[in-house]
Each structure stands twice: as C-alpha cells, then as structure tokens.
C-alpha atoms as a PDB file:
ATOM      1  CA  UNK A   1       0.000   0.000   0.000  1.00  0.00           C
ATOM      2  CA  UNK A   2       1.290   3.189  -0.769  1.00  0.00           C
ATOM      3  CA  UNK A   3       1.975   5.873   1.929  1.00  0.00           C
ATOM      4  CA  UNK A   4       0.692   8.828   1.405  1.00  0.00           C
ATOM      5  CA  UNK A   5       3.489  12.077   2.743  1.00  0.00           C
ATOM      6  CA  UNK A   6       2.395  15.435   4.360  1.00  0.00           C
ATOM      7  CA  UNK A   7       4.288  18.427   5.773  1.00  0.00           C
ATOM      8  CA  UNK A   8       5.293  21.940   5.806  1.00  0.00           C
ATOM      9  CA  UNK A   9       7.845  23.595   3.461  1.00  0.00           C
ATOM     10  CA  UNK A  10       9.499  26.952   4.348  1.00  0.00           C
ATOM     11  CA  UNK A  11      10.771  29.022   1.341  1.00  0.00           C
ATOM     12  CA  UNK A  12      13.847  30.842   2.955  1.00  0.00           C
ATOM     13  CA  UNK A  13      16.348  33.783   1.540  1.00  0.00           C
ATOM     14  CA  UNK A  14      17.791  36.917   1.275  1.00  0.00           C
ATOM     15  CA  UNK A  15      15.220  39.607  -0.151  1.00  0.00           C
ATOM     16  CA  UNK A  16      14.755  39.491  -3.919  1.00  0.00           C
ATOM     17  CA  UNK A  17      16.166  36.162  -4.604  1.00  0.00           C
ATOM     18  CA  UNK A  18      13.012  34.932  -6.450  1.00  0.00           C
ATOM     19  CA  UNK A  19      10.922  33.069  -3.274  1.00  0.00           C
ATOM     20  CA  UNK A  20       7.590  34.623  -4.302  1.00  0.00           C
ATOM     21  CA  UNK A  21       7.899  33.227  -8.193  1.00  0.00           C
ATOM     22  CA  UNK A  22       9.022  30.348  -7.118  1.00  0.00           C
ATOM     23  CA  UNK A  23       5.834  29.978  -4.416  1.00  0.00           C
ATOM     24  CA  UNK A  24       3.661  30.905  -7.041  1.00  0.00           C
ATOM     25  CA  UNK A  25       5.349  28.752 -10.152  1.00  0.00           C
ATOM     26  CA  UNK A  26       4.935  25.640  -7.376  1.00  0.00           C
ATOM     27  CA  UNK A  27       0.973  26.390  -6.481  1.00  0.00           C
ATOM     28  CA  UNK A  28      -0.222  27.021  -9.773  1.00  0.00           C
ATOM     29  CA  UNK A  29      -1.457  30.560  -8.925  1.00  0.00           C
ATOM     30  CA  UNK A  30      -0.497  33.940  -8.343  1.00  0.00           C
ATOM     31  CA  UNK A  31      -1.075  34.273  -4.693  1.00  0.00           C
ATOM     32  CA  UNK A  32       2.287  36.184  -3.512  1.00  0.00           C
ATOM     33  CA  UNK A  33       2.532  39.227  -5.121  1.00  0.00           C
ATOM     34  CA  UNK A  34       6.365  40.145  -6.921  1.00  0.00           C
ATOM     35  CA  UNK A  35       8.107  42.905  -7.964  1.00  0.00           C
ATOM     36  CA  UNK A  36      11.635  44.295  -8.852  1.00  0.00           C
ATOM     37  CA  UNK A  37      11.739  45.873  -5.379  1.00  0.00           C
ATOM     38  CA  UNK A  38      13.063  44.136  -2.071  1.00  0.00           C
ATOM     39  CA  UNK A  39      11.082  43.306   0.823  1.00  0.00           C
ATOM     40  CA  UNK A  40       7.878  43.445  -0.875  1.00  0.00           C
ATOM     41  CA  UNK A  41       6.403  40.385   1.123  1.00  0.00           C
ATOM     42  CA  UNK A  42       5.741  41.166   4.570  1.00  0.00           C
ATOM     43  CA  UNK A  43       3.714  38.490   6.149  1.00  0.00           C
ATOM     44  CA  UNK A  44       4.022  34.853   5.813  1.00  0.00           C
ATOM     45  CA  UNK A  45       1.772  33.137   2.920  1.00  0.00           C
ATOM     46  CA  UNK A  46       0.903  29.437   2.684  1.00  0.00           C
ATOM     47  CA  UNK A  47       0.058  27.781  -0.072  1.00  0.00           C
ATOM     48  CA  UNK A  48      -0.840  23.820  -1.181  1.00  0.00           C
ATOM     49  CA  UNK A  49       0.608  21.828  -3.576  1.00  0.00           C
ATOM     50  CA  UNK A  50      -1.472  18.169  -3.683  1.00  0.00           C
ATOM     51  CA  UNK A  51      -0.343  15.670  -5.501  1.00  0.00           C
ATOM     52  CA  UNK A  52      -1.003  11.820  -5.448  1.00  0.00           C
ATOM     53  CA  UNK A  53       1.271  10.994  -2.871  1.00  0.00           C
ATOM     54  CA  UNK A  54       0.932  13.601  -0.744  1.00  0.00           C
ATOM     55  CA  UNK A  55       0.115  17.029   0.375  1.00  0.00           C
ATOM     56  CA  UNK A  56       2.858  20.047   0.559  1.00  0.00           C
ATOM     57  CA  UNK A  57       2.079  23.200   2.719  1.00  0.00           C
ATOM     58  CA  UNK A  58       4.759  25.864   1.317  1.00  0.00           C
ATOM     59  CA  UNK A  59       5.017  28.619   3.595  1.00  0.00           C
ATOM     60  CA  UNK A  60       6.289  32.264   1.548  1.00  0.00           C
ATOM     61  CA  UNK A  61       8.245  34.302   3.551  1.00  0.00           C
ATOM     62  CA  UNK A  62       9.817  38.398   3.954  1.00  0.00           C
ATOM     63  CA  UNK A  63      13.275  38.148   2.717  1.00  0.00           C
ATOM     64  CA  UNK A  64      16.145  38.034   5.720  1.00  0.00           C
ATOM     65  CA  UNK A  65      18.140  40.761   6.088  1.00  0.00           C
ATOM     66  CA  UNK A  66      19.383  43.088   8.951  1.00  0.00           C
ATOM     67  CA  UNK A  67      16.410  45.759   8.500  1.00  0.00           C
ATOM     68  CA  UNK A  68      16.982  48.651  11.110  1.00  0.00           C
ATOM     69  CA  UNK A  69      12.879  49.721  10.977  1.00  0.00           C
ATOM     70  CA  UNK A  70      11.011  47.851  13.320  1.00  0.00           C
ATOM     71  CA  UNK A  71       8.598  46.778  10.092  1.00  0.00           C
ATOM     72  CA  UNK A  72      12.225  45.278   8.339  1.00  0.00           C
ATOM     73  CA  UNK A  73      12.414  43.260  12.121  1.00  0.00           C
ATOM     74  CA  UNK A  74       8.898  42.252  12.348  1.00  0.00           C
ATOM     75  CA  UNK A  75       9.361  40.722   9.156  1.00  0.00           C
ATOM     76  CA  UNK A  76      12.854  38.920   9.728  1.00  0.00           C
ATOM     77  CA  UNK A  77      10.731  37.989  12.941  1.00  0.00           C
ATOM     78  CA  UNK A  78       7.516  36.404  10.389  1.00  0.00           C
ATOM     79  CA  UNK A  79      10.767  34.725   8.622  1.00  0.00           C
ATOM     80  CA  UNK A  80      12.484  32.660  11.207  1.00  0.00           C
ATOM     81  CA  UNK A  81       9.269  31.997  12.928  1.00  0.00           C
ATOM     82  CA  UNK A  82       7.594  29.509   9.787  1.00  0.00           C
ATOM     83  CA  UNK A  83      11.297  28.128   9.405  1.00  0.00           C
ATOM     84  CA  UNK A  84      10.958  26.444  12.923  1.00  0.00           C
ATOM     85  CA  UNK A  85       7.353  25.216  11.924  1.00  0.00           C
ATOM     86  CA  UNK A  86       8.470  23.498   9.307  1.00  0.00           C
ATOM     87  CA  UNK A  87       9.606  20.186   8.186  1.00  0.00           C
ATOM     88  CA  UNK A  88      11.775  21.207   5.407  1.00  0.00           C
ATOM     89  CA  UNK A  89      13.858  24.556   4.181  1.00  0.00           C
ATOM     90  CA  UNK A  90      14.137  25.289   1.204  1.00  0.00           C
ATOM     91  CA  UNK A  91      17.122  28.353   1.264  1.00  0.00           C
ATOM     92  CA  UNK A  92      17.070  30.244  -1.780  1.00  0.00           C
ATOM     93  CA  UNK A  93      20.331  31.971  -3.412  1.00  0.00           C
ATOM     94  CA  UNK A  94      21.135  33.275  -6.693  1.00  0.00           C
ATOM     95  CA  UNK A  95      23.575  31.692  -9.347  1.00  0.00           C
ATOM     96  CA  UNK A  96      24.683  35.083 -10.822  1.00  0.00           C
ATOM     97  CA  UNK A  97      27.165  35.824  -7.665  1.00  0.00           C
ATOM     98  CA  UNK A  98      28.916  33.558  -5.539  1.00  0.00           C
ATOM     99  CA  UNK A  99      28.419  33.361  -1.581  1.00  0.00           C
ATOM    100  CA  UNK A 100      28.468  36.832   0.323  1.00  0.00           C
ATOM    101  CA  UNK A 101      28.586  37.339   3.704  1.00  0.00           C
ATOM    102  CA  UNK A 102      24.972  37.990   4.267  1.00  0.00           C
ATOM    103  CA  UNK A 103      24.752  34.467   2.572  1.00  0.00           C
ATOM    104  CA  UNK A 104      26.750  32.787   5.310  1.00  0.00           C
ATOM    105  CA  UNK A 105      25.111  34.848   8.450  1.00  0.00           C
ATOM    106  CA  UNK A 106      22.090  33.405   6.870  1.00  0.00           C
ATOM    107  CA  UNK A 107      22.666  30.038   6.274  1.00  0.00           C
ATOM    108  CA  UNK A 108      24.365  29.760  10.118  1.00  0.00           C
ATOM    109  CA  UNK A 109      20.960  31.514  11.442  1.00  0.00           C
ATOM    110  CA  UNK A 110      19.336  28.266  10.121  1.00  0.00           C
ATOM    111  CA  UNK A 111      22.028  25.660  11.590  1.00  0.00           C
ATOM    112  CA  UNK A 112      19.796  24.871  14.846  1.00  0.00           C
ATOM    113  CA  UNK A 113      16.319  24.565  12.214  1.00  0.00           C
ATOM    114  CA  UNK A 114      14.605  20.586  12.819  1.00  0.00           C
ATOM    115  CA  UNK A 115      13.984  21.022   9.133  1.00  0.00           C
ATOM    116  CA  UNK A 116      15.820  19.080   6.707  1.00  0.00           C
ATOM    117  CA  UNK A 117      17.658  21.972   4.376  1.00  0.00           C
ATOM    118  CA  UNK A 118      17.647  21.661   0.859  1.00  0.00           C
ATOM    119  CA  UNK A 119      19.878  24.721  -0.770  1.00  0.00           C
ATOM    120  CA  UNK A 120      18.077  26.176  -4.313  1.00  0.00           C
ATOM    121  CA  UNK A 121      20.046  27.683  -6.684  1.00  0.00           C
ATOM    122  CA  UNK A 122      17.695  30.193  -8.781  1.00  0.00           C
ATOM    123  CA  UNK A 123      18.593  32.432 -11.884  1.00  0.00           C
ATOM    124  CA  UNK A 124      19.854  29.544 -13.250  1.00  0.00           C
ATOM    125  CA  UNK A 125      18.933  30.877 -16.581  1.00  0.00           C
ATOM    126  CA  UNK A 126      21.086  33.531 -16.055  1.00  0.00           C
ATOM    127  CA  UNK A 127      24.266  32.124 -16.138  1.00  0.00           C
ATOM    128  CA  UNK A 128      26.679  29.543 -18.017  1.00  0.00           C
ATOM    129  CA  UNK A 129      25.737  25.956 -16.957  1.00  0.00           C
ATOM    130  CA  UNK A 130      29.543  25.430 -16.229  1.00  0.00           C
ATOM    131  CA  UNK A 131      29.521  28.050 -13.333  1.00  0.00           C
ATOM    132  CA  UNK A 132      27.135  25.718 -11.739  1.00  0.00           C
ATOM    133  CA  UNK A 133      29.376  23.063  -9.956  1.00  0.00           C
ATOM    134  CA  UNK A 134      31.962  25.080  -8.337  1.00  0.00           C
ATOM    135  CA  UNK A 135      29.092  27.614  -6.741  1.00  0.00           C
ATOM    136  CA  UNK A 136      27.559  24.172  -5.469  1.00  0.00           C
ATOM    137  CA  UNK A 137      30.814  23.319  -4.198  1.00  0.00           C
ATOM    138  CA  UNK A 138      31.186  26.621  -2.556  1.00  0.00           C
ATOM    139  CA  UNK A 139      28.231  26.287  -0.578  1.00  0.00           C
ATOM    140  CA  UNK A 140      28.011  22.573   0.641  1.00  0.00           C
ATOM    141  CA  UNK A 141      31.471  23.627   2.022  1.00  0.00           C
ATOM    142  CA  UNK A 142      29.299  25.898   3.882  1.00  0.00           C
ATOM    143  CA  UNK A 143      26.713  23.718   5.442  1.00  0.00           C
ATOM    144  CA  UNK A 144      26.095  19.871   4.549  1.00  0.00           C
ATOM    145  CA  UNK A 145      22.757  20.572   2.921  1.00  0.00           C
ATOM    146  CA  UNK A 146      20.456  17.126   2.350  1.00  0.00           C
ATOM    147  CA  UNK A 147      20.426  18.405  -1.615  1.00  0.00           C
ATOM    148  CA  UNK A 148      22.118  21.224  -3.507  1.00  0.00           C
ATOM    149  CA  UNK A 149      18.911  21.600  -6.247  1.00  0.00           C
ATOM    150  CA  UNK A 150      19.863  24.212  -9.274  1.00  0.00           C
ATOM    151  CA  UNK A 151      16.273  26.223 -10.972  1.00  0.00           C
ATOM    152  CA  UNK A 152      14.850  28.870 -12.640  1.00  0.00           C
ATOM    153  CA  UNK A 153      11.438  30.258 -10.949  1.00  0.00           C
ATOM    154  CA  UNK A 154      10.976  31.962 -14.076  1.00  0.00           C
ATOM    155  CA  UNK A 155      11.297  29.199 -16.513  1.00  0.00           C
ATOM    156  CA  UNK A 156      10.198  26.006 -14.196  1.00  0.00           C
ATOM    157  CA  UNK A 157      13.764  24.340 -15.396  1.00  0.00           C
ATOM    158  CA  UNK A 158      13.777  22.030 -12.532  1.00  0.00           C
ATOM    159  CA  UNK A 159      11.142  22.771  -9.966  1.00  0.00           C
ATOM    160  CA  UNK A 160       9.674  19.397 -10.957  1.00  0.00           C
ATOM    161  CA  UNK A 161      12.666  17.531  -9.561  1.00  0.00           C
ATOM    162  CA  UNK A 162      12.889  20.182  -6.696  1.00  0.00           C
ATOM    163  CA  UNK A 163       9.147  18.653  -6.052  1.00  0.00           C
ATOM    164  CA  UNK A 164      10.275  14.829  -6.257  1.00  0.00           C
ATOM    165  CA  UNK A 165      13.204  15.367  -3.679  1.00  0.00           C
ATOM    166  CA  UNK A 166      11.026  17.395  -1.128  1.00  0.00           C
ATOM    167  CA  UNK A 167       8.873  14.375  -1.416  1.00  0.00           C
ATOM    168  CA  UNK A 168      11.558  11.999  -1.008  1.00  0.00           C
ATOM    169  CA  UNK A 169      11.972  13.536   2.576  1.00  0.00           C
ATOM    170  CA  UNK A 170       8.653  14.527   3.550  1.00  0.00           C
ATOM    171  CA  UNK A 171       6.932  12.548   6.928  1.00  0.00           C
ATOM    172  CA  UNK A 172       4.394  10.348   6.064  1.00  0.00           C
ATOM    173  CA  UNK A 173       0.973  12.222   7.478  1.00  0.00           C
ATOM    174  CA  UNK A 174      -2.411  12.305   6.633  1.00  0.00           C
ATOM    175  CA  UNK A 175      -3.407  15.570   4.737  1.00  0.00           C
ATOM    176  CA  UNK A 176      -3.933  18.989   6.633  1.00  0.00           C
ATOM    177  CA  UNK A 177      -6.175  20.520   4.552  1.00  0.00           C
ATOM    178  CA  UNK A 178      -9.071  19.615   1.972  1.00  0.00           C
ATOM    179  CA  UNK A 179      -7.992  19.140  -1.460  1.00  0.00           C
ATOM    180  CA  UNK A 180     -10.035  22.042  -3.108  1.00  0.00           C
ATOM    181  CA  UNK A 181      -7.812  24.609  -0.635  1.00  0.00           C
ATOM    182  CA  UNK A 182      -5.036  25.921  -2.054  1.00  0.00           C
ATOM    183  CA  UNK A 183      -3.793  28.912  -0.080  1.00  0.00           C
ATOM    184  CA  UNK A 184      -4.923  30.132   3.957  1.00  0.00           C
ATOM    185  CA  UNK A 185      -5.141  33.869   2.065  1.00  0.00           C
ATOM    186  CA  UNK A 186      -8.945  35.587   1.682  1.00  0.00           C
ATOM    187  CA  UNK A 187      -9.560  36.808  -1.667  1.00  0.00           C
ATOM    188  CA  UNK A 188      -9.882  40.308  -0.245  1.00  0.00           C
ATOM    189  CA  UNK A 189      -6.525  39.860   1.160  1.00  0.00           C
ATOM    190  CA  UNK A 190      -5.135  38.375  -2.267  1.00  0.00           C
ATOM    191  CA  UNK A 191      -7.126  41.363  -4.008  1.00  0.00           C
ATOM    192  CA  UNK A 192      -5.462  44.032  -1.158  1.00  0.00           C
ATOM    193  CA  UNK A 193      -1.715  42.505  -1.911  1.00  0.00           C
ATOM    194  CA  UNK A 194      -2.281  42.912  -6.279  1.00  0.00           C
ATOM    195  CA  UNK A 195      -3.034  46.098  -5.439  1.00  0.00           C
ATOM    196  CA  UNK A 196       0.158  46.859  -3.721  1.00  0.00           C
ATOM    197  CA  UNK A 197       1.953  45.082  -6.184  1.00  0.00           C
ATOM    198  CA  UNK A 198       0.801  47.846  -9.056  1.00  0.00           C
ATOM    199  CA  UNK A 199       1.457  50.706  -6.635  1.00  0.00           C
ATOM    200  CA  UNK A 200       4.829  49.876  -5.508  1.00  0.00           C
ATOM    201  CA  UNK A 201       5.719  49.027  -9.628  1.00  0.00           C
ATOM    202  CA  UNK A 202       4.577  52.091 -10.783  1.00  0.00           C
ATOM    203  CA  UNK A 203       4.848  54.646  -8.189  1.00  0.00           C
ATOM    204  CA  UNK A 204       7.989  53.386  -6.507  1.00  0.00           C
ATOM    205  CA  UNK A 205       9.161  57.168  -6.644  1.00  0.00           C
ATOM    206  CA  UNK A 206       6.636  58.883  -5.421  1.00  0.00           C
ATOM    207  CA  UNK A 207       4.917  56.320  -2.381  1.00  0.00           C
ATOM    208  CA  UNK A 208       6.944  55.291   0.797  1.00  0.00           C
ATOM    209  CA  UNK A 209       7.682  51.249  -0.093  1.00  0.00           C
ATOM    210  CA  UNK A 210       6.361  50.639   3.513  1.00  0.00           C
ATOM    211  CA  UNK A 211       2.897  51.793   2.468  1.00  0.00           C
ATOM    212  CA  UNK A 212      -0.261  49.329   3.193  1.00  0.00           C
ATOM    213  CA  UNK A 213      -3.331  48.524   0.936  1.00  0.00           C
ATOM    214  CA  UNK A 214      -6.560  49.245   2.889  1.00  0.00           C
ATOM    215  CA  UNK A 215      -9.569  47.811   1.390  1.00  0.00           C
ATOM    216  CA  UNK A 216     -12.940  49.131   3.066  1.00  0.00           C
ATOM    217  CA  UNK A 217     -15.407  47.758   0.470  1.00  0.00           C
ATOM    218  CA  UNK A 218     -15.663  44.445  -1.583  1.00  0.00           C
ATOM    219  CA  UNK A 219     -18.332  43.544  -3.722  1.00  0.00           C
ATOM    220  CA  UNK A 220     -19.254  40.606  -6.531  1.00  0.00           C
ATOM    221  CA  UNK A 221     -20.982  41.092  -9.417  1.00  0.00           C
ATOM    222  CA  UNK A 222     -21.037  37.284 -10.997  1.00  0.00           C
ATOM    223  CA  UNK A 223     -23.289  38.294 -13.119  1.00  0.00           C
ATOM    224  CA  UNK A 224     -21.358  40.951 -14.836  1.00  0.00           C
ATOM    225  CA  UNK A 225     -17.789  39.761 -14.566  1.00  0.00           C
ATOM    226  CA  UNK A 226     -17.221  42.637 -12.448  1.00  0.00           C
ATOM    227  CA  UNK A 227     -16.042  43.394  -8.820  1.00  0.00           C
ATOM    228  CA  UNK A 228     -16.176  46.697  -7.358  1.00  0.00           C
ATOM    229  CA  UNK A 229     -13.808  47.539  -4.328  1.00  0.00           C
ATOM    230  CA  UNK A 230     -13.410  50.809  -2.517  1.00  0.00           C
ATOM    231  CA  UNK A 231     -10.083  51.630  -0.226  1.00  0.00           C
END
C-alpha cells in the first residue's frame, strides 16, 4: 500500500532572490505578489501543492536581512518563525554571484532549524551551466545541505525535480487541509496585496515602499464579470 506524505515547506532567503515566483510557479497561482523591489512580502503566505502521494504546505516568507525599521524586524521575525514550523527549508540563493557574507550569516541563522535543508540555486537561466558546480561546491562547504537543487522560478527548469526530492523527505501524514484549498489567504486579502503590487511598480518614486493597501469595500458582481472595491 502506498503511503501517502504530508508536511510543511518553508521558502527561505535573502530579499529578492526569487521566493515569491518560485511559491507561485509551485501552487499554480499567483497568490504572492512580486516585484523588482526588495522586501515586498511582509507576512508569511501558505500555499498547497497536492499531488497523489501527498500534500505540501509551502510557507512564503519576507526576505532576511538586517532591517533597522522595526517593520524590516517584524518581518525577519515572520521569517524565522515559519522556518521552525516546518519540516523542510528550502534556502534560496542566486547563481549570478557567488556566496556573500549575508549568505553565510544566513545560512548559520538556520544551523539549529529541525527542518531538513535543501539549498536552491535560482537564476539559473542567467548564467553559463559550467559556473554551476563550483558555486555548489562553494556552498556545501558551507553547510552539509540534504540536496544542492539548481532552478529557474521563471522558466520552471527544474522545480519538478525540486518537487520529487522534497517528497523523497517529507513525513508520512495524513493531509492537513481539503484538497479544493489551495492557499490560507482571503480573496480580499489576495485582491489588497495585487493592489500593492501595481502601486509599488509604478509609483515606486513617489509612495513610501512601507505603504499598506486598505480595502474598506468588496463587492461581486457574478453576473457581470465585475467586482467593485473601494479603499
């Protein structure tokens, strides 16, 4: 009989290193909101991935870095608090540059973590195959992770074996959630997060980055393909 796996995945890195795309490439639907700007997720996000041998609960998270604003800590706060919830972490870098030092303060944050740490190399499309191996090298002389796993968020170019190993290592578990859930996020607060996404794309220049989407009305209109909201 086959066992069916279930268990909480942590998407962990600096800010801007592509967590968001890859959250939403995995899920199947835009639910965390990404732009060219850093720290644009604030709060954690979970979304649910089911497949036939299992259920995986990815948890989105703010980027870490040493913010001095109290929202920057709050968020590095959100952070490390779903990495200790879950059963694996996924730590995201980028294959254009090799380790930095905010890299390593990261990674050694992580060392005490229960969850089993998989390193992801994204950008991969970005760069010359051949510079692959010796930034993998680089880093597993860093930390022994369980699997160095090179993608590209953008492209999908191995997320699907990304998938396979965090099932390998997932606890058997009967599901947490229903199978017609897919994220814990209301569609007003999906709706409230596009919204920021436009303003802090287009009016980066002009609106503080730590601005917040208010929304005070939400209506439906099924009939007319149309939904009218008021902040």
């Amino acid at each position: 009989m086959q066992t069916f796996k279930s268990g909480f995945i942590s998407i962990l890195g600096r800010p801007n290193v592509g967590k968001s795309t890859l959250f939403n490439r995995i899920i199947g639907e835009k639910i965390a909101i990404v732009t060219a700007r850093p720290q644009t997720t604030r709060n954690r996000i979970l979304g649910i991935k089911n497949v036939e041998e299992g259920q995986l609960i990815f948890l989105d998270t703010p980027g870490l870095h040493e913010g001095r604003s109290e929202l920057n800590r709050r968020m590095v706060q959100t952070a490390m608090a779903s990495s200790w919830e879950a059963d694996i972490l996924l730590i995201l870098i980028e294959a254009i540059s090799p380790p930095v030092e905010e890299d390593r303060k990261m990674i050694t944050s992580l060392k005490e973590n229960k969850g089993i740490p998989f390193l992801i190399i994204n950008k991969i499309d970005l760069v010359r195959k051949e510079r692959l191996l010796p930034l993998m090298d680089q880093y597993q002389k860093i930390h022994p992770f369980e699997k160095i796993i090179p993608i590209s968020a953008i492209t999908g170019e191995g997320v699907d074996i990304l998938l396979e190993e965090v099932l390998r290592v997932l606890p058997e578990s009967p599901p947490y959630y229903p199978d017609e859930i897919f994220t814990d996020q209301t569609e007003r607060s999906i709706v409230s997060e596009m919204i920021r996404e436009k303003v802090i794309d287009q009016t980066y220049q002009e609106v503080p980055h730590s601005s917040a989407v208010t929304i005070e009305s939400f209506k439906e209109h099924p009939e007319r393909n149309l939904v009218v909201i008021h902040g």
